[in-house]
PDB file of N, CA and C in Angstrom:
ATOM      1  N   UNK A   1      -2.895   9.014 -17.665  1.00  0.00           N
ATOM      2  CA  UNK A   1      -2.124   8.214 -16.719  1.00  0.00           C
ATOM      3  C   UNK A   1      -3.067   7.565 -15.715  1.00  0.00           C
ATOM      4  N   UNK A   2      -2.698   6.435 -15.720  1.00  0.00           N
ATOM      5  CA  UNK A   2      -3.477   5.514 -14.697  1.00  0.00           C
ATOM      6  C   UNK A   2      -3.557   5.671 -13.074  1.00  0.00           C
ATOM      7  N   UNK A   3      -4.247   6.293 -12.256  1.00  0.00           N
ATOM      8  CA  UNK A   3      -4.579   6.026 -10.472  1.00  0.00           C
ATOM      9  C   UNK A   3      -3.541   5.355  -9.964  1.00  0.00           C
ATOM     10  N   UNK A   4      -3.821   4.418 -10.099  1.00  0.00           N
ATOM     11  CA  UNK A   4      -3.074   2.799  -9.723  1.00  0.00           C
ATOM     12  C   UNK A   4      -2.540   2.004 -10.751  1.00  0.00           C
ATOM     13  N   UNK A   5      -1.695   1.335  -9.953  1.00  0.00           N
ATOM     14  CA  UNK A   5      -0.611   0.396 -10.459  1.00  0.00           C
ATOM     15  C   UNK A   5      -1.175  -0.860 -11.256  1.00  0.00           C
ATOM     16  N   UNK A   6      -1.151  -1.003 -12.766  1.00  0.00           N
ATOM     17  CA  UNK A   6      -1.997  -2.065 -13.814  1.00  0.00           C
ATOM     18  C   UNK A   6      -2.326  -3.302 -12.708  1.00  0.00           C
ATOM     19  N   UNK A   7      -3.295  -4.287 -13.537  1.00  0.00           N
ATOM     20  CA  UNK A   7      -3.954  -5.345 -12.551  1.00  0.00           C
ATOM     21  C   UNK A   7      -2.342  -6.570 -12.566  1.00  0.00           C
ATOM     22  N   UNK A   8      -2.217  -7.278 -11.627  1.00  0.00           N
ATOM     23  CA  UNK A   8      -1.145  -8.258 -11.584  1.00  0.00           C
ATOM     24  C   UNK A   8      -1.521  -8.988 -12.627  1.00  0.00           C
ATOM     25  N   UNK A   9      -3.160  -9.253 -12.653  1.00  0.00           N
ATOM     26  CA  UNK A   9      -3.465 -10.619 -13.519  1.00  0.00           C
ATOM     27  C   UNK A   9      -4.148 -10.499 -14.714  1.00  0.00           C
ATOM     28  N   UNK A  10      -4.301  -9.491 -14.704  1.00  0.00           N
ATOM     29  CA  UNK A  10      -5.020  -9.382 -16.470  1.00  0.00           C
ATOM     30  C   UNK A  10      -3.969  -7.923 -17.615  1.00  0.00           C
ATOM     31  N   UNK A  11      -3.395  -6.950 -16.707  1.00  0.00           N
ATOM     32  CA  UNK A  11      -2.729  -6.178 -16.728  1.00  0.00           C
ATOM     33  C   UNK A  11      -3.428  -4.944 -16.964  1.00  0.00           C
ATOM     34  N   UNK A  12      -4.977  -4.897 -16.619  1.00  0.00           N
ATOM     35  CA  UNK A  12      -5.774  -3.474 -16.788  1.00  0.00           C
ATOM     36  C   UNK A  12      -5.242  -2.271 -16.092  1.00  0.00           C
ATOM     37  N   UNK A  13      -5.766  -1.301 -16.552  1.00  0.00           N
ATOM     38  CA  UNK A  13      -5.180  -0.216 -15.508  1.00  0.00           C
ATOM     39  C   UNK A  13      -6.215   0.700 -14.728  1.00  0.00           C
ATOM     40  N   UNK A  14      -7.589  -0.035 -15.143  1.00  0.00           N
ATOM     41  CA  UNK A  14      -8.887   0.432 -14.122  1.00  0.00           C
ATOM     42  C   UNK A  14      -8.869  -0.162 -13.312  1.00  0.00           C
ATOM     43  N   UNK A  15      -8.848   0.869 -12.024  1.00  0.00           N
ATOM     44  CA  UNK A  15      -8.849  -0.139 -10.807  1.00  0.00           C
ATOM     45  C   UNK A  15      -9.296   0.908  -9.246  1.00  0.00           C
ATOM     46  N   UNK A  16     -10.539   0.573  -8.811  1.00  0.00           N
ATOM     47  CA  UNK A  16     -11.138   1.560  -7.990  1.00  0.00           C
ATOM     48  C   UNK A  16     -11.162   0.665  -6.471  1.00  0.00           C
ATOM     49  N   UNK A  17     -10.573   1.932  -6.044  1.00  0.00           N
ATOM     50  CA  UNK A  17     -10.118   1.909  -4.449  1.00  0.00           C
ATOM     51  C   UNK A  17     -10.580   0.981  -3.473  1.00  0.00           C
ATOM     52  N   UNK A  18     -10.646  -0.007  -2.653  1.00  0.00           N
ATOM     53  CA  UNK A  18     -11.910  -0.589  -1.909  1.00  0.00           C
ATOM     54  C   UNK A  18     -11.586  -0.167  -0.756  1.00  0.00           C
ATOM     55  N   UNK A  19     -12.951   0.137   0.009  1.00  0.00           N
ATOM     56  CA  UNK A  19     -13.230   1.195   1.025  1.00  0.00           C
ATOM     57  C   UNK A  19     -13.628   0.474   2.096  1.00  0.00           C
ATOM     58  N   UNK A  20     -13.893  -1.045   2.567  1.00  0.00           N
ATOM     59  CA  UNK A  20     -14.361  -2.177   3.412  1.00  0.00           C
ATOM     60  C   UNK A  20     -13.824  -3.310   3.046  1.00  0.00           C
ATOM     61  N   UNK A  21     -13.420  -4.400   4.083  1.00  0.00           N
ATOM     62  CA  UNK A  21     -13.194  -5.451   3.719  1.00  0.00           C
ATOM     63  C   UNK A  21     -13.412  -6.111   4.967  1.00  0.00           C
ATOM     64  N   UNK A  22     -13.796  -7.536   5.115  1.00  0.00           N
ATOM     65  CA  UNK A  22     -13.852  -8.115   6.247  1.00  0.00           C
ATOM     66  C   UNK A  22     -12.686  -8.263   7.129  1.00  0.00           C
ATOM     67  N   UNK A  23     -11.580  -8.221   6.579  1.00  0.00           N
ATOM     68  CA  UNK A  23      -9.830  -8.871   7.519  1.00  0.00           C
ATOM     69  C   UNK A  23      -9.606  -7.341   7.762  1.00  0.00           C
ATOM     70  N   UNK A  24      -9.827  -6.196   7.495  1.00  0.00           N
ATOM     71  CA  UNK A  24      -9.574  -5.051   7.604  1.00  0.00           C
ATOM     72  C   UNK A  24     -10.620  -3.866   7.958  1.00  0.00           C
ATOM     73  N   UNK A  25     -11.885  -3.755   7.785  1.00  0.00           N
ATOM     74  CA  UNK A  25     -12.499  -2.760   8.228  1.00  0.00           C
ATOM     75  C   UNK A  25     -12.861  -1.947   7.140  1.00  0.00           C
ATOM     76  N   UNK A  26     -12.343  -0.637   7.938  1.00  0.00           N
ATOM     77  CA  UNK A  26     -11.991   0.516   7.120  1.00  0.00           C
ATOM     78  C   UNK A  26     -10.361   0.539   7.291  1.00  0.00           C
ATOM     79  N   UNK A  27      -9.841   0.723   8.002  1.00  0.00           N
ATOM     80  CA  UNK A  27      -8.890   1.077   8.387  1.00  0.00           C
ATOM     81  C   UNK A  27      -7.388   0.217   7.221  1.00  0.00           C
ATOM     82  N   UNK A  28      -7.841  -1.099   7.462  1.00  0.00           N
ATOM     83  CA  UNK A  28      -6.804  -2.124   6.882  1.00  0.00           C
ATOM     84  C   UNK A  28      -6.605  -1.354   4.883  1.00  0.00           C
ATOM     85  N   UNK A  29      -7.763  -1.317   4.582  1.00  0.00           N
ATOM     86  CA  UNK A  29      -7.580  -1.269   2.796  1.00  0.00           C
ATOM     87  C   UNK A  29      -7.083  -0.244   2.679  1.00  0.00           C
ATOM     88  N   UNK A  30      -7.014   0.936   3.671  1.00  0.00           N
ATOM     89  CA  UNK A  30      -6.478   2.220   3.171  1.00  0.00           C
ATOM     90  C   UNK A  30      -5.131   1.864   3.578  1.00  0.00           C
ATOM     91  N   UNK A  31      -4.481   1.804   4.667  1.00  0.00           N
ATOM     92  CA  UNK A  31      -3.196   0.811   4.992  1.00  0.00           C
ATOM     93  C   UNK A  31      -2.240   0.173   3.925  1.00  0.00           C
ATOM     94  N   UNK A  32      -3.174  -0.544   3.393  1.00  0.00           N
ATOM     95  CA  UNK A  32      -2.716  -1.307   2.020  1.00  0.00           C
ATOM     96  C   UNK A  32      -3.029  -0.598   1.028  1.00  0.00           C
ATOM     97  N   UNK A  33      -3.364   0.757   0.531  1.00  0.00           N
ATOM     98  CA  UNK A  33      -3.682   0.976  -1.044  1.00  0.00           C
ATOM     99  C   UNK A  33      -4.614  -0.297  -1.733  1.00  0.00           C
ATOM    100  N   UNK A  34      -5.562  -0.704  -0.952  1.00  0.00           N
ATOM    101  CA  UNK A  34      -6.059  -2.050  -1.256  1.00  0.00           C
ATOM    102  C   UNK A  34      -6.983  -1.575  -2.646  1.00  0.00           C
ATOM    103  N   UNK A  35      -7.012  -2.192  -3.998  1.00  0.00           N
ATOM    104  CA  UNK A  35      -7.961  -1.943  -5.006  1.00  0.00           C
ATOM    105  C   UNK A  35      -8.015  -2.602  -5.794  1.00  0.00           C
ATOM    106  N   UNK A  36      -9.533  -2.892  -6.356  1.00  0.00           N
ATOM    107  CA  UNK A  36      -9.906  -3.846  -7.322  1.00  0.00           C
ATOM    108  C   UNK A  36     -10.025  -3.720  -8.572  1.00  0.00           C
ATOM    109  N   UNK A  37      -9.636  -4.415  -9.384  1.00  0.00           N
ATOM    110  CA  UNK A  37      -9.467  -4.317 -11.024  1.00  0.00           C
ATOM    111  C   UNK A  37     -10.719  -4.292 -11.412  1.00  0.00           C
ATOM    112  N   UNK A  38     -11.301  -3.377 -12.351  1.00  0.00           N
ATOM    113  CA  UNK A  38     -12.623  -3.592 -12.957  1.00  0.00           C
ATOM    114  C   UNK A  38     -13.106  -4.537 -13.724  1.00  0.00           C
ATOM    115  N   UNK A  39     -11.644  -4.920 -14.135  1.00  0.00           N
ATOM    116  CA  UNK A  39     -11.983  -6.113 -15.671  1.00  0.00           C
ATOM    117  C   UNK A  39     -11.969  -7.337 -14.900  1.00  0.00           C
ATOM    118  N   UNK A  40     -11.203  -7.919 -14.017  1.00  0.00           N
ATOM    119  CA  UNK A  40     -10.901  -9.292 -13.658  1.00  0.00           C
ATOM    120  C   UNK A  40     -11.545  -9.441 -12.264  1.00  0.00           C
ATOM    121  N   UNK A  41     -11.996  -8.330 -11.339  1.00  0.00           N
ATOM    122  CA  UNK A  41     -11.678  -8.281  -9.882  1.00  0.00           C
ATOM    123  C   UNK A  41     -11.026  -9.222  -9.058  1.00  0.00           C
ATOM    124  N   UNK A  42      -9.515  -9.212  -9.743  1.00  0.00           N
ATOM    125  CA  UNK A  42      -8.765  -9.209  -8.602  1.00  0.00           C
ATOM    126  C   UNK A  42      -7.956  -8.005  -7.414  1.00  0.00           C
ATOM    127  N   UNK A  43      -7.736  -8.404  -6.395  1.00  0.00           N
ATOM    128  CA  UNK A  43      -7.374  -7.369  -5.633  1.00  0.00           C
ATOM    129  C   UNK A  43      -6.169  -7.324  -5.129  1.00  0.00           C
ATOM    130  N   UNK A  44      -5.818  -5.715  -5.205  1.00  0.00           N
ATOM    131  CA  UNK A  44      -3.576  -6.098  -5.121  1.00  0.00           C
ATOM    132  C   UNK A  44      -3.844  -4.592  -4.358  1.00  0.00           C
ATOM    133  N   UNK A  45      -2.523  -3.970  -4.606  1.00  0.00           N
ATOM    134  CA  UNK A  45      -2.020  -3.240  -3.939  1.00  0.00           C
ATOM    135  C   UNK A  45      -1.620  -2.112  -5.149  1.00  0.00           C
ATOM    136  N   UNK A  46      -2.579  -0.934  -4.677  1.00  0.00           N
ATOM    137  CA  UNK A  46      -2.554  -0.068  -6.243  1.00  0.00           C
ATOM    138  C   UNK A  46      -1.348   1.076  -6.191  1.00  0.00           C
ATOM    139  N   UNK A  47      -0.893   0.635  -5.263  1.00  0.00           N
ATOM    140  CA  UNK A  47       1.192   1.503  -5.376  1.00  0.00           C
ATOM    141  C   UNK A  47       1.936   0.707  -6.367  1.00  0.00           C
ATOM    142  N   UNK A  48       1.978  -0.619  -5.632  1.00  0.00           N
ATOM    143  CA  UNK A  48       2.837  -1.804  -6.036  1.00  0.00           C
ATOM    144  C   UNK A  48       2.612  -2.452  -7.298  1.00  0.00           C
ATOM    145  N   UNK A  49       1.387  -2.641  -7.229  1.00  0.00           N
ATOM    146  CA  UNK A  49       0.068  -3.863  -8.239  1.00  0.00           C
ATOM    147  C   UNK A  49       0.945  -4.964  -8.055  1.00  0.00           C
ATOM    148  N   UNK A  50       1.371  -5.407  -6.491  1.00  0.00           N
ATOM    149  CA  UNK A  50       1.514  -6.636  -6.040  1.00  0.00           C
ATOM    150  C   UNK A  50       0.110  -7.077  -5.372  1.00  0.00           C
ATOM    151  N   UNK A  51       0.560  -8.139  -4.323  1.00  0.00           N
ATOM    152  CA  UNK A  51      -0.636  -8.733  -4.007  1.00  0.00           C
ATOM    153  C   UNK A  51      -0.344  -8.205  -2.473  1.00  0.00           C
ATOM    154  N   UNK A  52      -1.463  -8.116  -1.257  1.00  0.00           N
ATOM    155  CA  UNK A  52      -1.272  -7.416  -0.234  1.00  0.00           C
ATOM    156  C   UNK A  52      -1.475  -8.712   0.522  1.00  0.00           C
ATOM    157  N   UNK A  53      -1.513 -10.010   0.214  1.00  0.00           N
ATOM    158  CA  UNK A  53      -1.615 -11.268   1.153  1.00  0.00           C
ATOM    159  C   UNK A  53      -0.962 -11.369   2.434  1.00  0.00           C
ATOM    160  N   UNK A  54       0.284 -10.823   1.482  1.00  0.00           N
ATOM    161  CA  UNK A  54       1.482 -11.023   3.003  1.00  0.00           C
ATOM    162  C   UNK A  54       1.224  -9.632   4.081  1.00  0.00           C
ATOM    163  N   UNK A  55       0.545  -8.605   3.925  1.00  0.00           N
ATOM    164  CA  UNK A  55       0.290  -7.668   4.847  1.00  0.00           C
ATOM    165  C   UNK A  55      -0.748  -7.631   5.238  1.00  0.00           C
ATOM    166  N   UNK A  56      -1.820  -8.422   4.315  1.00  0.00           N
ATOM    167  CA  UNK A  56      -3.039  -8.948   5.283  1.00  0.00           C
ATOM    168  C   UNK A  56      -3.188  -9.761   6.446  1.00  0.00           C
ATOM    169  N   UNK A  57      -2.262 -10.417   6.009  1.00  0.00           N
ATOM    170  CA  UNK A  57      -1.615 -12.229   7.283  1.00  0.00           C
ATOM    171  C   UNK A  57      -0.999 -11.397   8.532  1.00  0.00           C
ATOM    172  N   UNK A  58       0.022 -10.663   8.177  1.00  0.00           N
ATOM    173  CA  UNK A  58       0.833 -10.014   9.097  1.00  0.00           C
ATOM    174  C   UNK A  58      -0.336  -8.960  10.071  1.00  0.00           C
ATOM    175  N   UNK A  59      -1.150  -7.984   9.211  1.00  0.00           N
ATOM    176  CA  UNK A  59      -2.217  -7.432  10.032  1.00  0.00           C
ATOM    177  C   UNK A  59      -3.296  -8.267  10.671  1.00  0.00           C
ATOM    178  N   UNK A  60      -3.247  -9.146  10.413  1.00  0.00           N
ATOM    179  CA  UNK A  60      -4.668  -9.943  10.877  1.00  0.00           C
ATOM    180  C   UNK A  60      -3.698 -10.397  12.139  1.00  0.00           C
ATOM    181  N   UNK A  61      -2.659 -10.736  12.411  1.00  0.00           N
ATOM    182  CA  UNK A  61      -2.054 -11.404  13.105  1.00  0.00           C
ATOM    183  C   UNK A  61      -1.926 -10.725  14.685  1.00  0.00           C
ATOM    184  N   UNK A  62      -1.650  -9.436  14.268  1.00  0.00           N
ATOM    185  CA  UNK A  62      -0.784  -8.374  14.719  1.00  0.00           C
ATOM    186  C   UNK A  62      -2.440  -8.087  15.858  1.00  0.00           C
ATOM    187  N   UNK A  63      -3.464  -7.827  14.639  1.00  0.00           N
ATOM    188  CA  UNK A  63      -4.969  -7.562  15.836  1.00  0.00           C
ATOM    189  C   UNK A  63      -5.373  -8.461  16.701  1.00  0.00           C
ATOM    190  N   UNK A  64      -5.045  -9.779  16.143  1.00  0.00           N
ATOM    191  CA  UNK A  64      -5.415 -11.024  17.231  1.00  0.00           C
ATOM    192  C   UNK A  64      -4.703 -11.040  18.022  1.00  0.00           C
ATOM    193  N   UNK A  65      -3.132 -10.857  17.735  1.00  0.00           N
ATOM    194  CA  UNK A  65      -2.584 -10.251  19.383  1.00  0.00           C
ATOM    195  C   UNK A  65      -2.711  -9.492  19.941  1.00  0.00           C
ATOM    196  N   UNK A  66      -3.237  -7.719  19.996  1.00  0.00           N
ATOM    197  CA  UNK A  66      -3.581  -7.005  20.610  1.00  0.00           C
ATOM    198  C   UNK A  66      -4.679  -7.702  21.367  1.00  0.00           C
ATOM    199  N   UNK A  67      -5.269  -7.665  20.596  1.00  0.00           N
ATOM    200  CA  UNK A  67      -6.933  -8.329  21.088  1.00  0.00           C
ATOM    201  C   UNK A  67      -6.545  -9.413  22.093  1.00  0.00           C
ATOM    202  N   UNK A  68      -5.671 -10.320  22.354  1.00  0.00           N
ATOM    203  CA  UNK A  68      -5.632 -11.173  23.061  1.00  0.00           C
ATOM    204  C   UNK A  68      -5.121 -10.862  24.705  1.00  0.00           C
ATOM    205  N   UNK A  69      -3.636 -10.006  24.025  1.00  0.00           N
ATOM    206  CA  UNK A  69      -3.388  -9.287  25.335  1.00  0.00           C
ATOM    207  C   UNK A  69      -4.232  -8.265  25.961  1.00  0.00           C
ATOM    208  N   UNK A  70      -4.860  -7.458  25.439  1.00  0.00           N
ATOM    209  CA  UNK A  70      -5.947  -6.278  25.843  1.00  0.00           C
ATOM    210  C   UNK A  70      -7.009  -7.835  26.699  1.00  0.00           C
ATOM    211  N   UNK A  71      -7.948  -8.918  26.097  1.00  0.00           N
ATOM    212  CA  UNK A  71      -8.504  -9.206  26.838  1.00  0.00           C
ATOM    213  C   UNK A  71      -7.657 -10.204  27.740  1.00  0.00           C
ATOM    214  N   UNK A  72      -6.360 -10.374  28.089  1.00  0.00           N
ATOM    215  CA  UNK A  72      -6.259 -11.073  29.353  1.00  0.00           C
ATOM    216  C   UNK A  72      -6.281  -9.644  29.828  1.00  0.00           C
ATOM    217  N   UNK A  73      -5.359  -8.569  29.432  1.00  0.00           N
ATOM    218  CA  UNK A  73      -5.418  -7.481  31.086  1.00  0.00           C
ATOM    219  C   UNK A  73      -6.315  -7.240  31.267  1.00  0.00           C
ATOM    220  N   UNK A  74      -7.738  -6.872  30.611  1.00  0.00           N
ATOM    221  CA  UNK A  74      -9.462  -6.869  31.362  1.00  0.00           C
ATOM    222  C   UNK A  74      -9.583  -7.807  32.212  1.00  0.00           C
ATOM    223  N   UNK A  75      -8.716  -9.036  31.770  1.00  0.00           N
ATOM    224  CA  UNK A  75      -9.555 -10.213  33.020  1.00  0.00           C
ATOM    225  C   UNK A  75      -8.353 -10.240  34.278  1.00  0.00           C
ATOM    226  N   UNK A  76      -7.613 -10.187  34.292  1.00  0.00           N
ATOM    227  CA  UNK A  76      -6.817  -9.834  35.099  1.00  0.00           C
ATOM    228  C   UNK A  76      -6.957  -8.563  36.125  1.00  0.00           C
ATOM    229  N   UNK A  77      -7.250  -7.374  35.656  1.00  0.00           N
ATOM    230  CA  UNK A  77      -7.875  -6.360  36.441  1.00  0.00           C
ATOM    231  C   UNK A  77      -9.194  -6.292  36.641  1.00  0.00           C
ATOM    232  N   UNK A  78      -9.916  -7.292  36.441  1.00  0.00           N
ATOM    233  CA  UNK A  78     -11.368  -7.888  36.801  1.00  0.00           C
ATOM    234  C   UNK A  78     -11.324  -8.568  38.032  1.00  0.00           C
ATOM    235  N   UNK A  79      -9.842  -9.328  38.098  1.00  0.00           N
ATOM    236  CA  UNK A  79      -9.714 -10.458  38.984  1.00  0.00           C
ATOM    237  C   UNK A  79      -8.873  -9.637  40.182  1.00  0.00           C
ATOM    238  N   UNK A  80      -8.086  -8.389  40.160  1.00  0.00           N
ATOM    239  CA  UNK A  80      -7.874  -7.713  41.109  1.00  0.00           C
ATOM    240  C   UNK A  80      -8.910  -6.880  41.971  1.00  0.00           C
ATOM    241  N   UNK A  81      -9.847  -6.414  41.003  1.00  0.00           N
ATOM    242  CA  UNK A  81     -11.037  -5.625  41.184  1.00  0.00           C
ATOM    243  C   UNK A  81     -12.012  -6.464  42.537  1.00  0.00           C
ATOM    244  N   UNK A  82     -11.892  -7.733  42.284  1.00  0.00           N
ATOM    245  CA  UNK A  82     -12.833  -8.725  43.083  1.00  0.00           C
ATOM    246  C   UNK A  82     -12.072  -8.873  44.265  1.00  0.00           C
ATOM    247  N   UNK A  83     -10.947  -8.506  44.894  1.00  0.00           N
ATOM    248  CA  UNK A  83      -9.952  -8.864  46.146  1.00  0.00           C
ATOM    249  C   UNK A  83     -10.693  -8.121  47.179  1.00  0.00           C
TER     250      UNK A  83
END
């Protein structure tokens, strides 16, 4: 029995875990069951063996807003700090 869920695009059923990615870290691919097909390397979602696009978009989204609000309140309590 196969790990993970066959490839979307070639339909293999080797398919090893990925452990880094640039839109995710560490943190994001484990999140997603993120893993790559040996035969084709394409990369899906090894629960589903959909594609994780739409939860990559949504996570990438989700950090640029933290990140945005976290750095206005630094500059904001930078700018109280100076009174």
């Amino acid at each position: 029995m196969a790990e993970y869920a066959p490839c979307p695009n070639c339909s293999c059923t080797d398919a090893d875990k990925v452990s880094f990615t640039w839109w995710g870290g560490v943190v994001g691919p484990a999140l997603f069951t993120h893993v790559r097909c040996q035969e084709c390397g394409t990369t899906y979602n090894g629960k589903t063996g959909k594609s994780n696009n739409t939860a990559i978009a949504i996570y990438m989204v989700v950090g640029l807003g933290l990140g945005v609000v976290i750095g206005v309140g630094l500059c904001f309590l930078g700018m109280l700090g100076q009174r």
